[in-house]
C-alpha atoms as a PDB file:
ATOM      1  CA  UNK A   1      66.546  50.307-152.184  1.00  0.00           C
ATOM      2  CA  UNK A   2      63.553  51.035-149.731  1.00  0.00           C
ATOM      3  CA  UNK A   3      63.617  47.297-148.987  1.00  0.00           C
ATOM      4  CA  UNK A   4      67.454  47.165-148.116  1.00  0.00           C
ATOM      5  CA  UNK A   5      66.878  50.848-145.943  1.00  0.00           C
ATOM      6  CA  UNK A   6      64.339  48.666-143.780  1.00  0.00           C
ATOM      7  CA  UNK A   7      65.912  45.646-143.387  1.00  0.00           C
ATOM      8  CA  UNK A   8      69.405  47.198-142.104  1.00  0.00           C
ATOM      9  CA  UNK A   9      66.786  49.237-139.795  1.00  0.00           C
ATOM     10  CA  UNK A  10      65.177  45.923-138.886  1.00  0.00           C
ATOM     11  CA  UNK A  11      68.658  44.408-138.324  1.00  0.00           C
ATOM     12  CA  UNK A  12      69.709  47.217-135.845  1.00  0.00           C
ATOM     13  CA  UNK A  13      66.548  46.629-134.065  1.00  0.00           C
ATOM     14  CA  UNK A  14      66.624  43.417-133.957  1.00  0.00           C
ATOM     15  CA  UNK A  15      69.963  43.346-132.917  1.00  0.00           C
ATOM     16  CA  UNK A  16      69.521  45.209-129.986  1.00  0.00           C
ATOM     17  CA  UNK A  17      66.498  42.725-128.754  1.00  0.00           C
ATOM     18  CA  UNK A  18      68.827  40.189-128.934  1.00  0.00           C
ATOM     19  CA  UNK A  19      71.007  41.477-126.671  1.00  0.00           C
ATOM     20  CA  UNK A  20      68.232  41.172-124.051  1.00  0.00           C
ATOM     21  CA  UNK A  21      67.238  38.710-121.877  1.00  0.00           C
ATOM     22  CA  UNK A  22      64.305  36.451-123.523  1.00  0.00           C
ATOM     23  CA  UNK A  23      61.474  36.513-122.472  1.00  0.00           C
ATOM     24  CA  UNK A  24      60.015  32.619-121.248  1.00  0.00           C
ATOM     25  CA  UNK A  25      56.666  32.097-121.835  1.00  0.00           C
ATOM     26  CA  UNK A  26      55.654  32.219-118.517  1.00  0.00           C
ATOM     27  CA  UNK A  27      56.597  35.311-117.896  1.00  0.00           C
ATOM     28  CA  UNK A  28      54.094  36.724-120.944  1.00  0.00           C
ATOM     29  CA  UNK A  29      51.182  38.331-119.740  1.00  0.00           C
ATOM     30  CA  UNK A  30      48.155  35.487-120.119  1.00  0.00           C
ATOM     31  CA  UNK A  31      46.489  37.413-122.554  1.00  0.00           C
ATOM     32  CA  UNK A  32      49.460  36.938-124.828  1.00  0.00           C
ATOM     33  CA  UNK A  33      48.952  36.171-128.306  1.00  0.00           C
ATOM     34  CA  UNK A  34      52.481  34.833-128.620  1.00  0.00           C
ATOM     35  CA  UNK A  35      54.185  31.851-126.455  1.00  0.00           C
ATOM     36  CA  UNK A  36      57.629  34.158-126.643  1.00  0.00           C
ATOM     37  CA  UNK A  37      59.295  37.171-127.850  1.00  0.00           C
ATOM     38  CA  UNK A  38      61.787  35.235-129.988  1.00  0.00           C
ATOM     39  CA  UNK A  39      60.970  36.268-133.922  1.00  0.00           C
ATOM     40  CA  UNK A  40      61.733  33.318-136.186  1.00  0.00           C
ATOM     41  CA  UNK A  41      61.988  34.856-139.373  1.00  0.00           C
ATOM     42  CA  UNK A  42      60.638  37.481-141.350  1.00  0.00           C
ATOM     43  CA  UNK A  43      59.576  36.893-144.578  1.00  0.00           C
ATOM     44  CA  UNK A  44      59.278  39.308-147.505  1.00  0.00           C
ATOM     45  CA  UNK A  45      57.538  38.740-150.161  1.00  0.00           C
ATOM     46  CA  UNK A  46      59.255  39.340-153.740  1.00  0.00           C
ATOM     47  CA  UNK A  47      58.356  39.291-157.981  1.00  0.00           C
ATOM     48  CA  UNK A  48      61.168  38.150-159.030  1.00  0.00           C
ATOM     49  CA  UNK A  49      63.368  35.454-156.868  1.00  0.00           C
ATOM     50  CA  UNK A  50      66.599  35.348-158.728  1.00  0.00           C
ATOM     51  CA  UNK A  51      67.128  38.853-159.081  1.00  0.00           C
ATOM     52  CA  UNK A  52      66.553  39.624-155.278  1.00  0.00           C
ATOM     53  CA  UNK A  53      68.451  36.581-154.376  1.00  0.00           C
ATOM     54  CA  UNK A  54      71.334  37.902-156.341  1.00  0.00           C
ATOM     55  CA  UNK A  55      70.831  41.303-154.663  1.00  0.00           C
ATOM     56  CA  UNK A  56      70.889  39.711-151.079  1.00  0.00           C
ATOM     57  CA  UNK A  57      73.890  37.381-152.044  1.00  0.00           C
ATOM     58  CA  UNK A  58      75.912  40.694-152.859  1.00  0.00           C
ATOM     59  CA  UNK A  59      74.621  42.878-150.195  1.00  0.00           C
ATOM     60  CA  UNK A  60      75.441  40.185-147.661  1.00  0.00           C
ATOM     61  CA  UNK A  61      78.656  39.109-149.075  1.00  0.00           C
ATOM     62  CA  UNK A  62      77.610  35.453-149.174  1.00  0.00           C
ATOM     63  CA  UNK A  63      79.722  33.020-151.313  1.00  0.00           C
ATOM     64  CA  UNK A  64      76.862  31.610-153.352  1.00  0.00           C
ATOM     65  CA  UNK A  65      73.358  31.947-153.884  1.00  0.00           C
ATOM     66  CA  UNK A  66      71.051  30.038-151.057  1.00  0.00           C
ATOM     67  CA  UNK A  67      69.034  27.331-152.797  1.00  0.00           C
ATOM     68  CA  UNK A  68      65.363  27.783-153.571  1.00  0.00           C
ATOM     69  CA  UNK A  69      62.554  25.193-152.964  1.00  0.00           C
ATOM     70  CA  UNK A  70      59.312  24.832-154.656  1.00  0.00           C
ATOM     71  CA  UNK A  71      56.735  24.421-151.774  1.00  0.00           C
ATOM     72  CA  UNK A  72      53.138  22.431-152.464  1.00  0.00           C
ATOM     73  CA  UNK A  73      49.975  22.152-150.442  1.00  0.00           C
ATOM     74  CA  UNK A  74      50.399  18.980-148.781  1.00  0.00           C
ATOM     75  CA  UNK A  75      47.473  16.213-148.597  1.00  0.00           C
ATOM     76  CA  UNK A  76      47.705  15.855-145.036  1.00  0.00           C
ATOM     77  CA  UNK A  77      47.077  19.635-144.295  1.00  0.00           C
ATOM     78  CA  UNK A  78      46.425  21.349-147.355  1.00  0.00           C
ATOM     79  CA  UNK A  79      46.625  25.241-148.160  1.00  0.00           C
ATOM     80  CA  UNK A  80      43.489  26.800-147.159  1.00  0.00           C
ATOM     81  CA  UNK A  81      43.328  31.171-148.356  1.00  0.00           C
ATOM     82  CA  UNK A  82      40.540  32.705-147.199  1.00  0.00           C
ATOM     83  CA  UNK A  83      38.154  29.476-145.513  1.00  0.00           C
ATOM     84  CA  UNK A  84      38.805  27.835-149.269  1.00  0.00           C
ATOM     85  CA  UNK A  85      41.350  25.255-150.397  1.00  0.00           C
ATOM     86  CA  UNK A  86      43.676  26.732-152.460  1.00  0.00           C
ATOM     87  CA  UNK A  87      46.532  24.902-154.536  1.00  0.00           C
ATOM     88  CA  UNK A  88      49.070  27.679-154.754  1.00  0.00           C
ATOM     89  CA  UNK A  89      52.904  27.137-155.117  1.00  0.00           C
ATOM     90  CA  UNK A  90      55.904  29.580-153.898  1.00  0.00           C
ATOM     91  CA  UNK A  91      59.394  29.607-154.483  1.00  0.00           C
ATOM     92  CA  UNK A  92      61.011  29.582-150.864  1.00  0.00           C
ATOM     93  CA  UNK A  93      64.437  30.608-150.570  1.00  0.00           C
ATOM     94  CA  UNK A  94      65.993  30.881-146.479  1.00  0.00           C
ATOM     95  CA  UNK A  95      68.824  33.495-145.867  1.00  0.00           C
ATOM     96  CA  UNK A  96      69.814  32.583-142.151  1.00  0.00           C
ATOM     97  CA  UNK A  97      71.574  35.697-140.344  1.00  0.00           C
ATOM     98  CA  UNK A  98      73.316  35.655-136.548  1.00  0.00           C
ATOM     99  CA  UNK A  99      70.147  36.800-135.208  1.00  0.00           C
ATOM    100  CA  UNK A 100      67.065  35.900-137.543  1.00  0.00           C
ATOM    101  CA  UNK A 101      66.557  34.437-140.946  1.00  0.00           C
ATOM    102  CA  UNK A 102      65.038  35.809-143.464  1.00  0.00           C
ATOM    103  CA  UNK A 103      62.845  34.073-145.792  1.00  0.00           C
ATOM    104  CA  UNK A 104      61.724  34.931-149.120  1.00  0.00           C
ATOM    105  CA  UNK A 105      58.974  34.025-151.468  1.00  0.00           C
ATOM    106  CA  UNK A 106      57.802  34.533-154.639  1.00  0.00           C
ATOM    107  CA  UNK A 107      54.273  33.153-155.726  1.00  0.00           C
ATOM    108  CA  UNK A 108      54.455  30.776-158.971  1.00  0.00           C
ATOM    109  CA  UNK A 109      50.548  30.135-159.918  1.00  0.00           C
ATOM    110  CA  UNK A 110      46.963  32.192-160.354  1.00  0.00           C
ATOM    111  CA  UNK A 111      45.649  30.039-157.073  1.00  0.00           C
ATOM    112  CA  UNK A 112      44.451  31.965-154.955  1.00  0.00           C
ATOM    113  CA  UNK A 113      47.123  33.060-152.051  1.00  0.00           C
ATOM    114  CA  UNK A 114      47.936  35.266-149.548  1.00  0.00           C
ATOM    115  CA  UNK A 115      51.179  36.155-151.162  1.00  0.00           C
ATOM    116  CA  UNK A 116      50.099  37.066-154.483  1.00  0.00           C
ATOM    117  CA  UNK A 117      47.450  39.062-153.050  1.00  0.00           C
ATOM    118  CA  UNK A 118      50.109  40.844-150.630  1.00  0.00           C
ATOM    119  CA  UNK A 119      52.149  41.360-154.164  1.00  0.00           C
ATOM    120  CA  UNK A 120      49.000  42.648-156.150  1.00  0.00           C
ATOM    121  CA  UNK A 121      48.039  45.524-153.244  1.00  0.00           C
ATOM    122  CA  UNK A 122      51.123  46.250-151.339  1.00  0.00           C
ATOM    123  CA  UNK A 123      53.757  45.455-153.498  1.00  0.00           C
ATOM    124  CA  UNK A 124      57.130  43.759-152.431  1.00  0.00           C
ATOM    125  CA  UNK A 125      58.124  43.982-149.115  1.00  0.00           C
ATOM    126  CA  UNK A 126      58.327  42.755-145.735  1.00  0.00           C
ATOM    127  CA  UNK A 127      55.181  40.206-145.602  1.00  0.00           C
ATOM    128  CA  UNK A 128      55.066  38.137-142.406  1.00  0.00           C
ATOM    129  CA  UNK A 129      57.027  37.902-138.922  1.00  0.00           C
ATOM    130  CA  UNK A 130      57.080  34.189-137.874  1.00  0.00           C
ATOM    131  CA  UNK A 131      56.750  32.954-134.233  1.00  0.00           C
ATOM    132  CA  UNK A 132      56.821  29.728-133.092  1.00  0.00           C
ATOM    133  CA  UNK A 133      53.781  28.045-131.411  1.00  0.00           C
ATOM    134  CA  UNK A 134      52.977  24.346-130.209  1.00  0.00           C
ATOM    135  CA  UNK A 135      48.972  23.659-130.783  1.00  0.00           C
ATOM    136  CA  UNK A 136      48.190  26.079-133.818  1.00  0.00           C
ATOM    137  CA  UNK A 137      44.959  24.617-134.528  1.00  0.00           C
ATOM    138  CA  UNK A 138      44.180  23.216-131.207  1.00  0.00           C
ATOM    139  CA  UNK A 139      44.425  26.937-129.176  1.00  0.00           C
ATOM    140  CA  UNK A 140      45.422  29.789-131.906  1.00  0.00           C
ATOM    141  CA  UNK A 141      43.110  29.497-134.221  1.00  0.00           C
ATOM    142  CA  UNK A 142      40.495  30.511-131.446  1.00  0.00           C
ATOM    143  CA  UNK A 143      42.522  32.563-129.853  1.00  0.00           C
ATOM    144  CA  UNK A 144      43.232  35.255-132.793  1.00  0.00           C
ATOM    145  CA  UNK A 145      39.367  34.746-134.257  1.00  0.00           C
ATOM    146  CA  UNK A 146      38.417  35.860-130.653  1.00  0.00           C
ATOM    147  CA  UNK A 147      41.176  38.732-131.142  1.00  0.00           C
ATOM    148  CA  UNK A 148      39.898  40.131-134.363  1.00  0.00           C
ATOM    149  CA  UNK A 149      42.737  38.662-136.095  1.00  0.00           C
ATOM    150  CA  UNK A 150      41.533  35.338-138.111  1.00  0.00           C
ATOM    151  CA  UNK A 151      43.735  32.817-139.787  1.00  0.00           C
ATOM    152  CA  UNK A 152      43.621  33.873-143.210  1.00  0.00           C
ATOM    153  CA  UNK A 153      45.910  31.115-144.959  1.00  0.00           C
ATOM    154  CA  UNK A 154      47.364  28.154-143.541  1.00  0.00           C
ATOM    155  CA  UNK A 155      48.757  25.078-144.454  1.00  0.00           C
ATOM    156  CA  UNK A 156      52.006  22.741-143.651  1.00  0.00           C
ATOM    157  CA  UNK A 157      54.122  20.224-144.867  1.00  0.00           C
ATOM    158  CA  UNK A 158      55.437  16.781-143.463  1.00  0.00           C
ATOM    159  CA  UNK A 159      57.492  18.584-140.350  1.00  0.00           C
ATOM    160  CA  UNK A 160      54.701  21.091-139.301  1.00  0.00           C
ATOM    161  CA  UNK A 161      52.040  23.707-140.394  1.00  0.00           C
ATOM    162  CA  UNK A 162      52.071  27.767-140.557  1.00  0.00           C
ATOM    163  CA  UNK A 163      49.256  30.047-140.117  1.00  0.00           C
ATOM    164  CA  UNK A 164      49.018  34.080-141.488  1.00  0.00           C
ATOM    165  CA  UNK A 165      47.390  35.819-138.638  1.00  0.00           C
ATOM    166  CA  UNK A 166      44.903  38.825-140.171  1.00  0.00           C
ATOM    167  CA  UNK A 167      47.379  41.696-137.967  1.00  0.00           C
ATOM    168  CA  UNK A 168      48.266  43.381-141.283  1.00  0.00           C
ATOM    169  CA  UNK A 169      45.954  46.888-140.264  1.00  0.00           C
ATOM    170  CA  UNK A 170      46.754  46.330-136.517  1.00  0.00           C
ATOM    171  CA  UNK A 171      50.704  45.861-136.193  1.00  0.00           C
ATOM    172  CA  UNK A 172      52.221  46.337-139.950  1.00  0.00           C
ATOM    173  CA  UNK A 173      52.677  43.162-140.864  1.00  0.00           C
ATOM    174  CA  UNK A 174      51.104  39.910-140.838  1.00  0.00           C
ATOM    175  CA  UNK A 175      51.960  37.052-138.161  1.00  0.00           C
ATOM    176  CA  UNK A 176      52.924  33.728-139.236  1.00  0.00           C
ATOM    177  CA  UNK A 177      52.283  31.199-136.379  1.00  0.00           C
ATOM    178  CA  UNK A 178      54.753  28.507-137.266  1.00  0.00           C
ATOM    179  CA  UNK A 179      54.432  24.868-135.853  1.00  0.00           C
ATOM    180  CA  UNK A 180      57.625  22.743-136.450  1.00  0.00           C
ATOM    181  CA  UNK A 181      56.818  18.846-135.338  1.00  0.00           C
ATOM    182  CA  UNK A 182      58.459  17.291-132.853  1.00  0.00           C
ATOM    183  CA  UNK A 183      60.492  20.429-131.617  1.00  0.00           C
ATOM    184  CA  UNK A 184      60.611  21.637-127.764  1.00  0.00           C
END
């Protein structure tokens, strides 16, 4: 219940962001962590998949379920938690709303992961807040160490490659940096 009293919080907020004007990149201060004010998703963090799932198909009114993948470290940019490889799974499952998606995940393994971790001290909840970036490991990863706010986990897959920003203590959540391939 304190997870559904959020998110229709988060949704009103949101909502009213939305309704705003953009911000470009340029016009971002230059000490910007963030290319743009556009959230991708937010991503919560959850014990037990098909019984939130379920929750969110009913408190949505959705048809049917949204499918669940099982993602993998990949070779050419494998999971790394905490400076050390890591070969952790997670159950993904993407809930795409008019103004952000939400994305949940549920950790499958004992590897070593951000997620479990987030699960074993915090509980479920709101995890991450993804924004997209072009560069992560060319100009972020500097960028946020300088900050105060290491990488902690990253990782990708064969379109692109995240990042969890350490901004837990400093803005409530943690910041995914999110690098799709190929997009603008």
């Amino acid at each position: 219940m304190k997870l559904l009293t959020f998110f229709c919080s988060l949704m009103v907020v949101t909502g009213a962001f939305a309704a705003e004007e953009t911000a470009r990149s340029s016009d971002l201060p230059a000490d910007a962590l963030v290319p743009q004010r556009n959230m991708l998703h937010i991503g919560i963090v959850v014990k037990d998949m098909d019984a939130t799932l379920a929750h969110w198909t009913k408190f949505l009114g959705l048809a049917e379920k949204p499918a669940t993948i099982v993602a993998t470290g990949h070779h050419a940019n494998p999971t790394v938690f905490r400076g050390k490889p890591s070969a952790a799974k997670v159950r993904l499952a993407f809930i795409q709303l008019e103004n952000i998606q939400v994305e949940l995940l549920s950790p499958l393994d004992d590897e070593p992961n951000h997620w479990q971790e987030f699960l074993d001290t915090k509980g479920e909840g709101v995890h991450h807040m993804a924004f997209a970036v072009k560069g992560l490991g060319e100009a972020y990863v500097d960028a946020y160490d300088a900050a105060g706010l290491p990488i902690i986990m990253s990782g990708g897959w064969d379109g692109g490659e995240y990042g969890y920003a350490d901004t837990h203590d400093a803005l409530g959540a943690t910041v995914e940096l999110l690098e799709r391939y190929g997009e603008p």
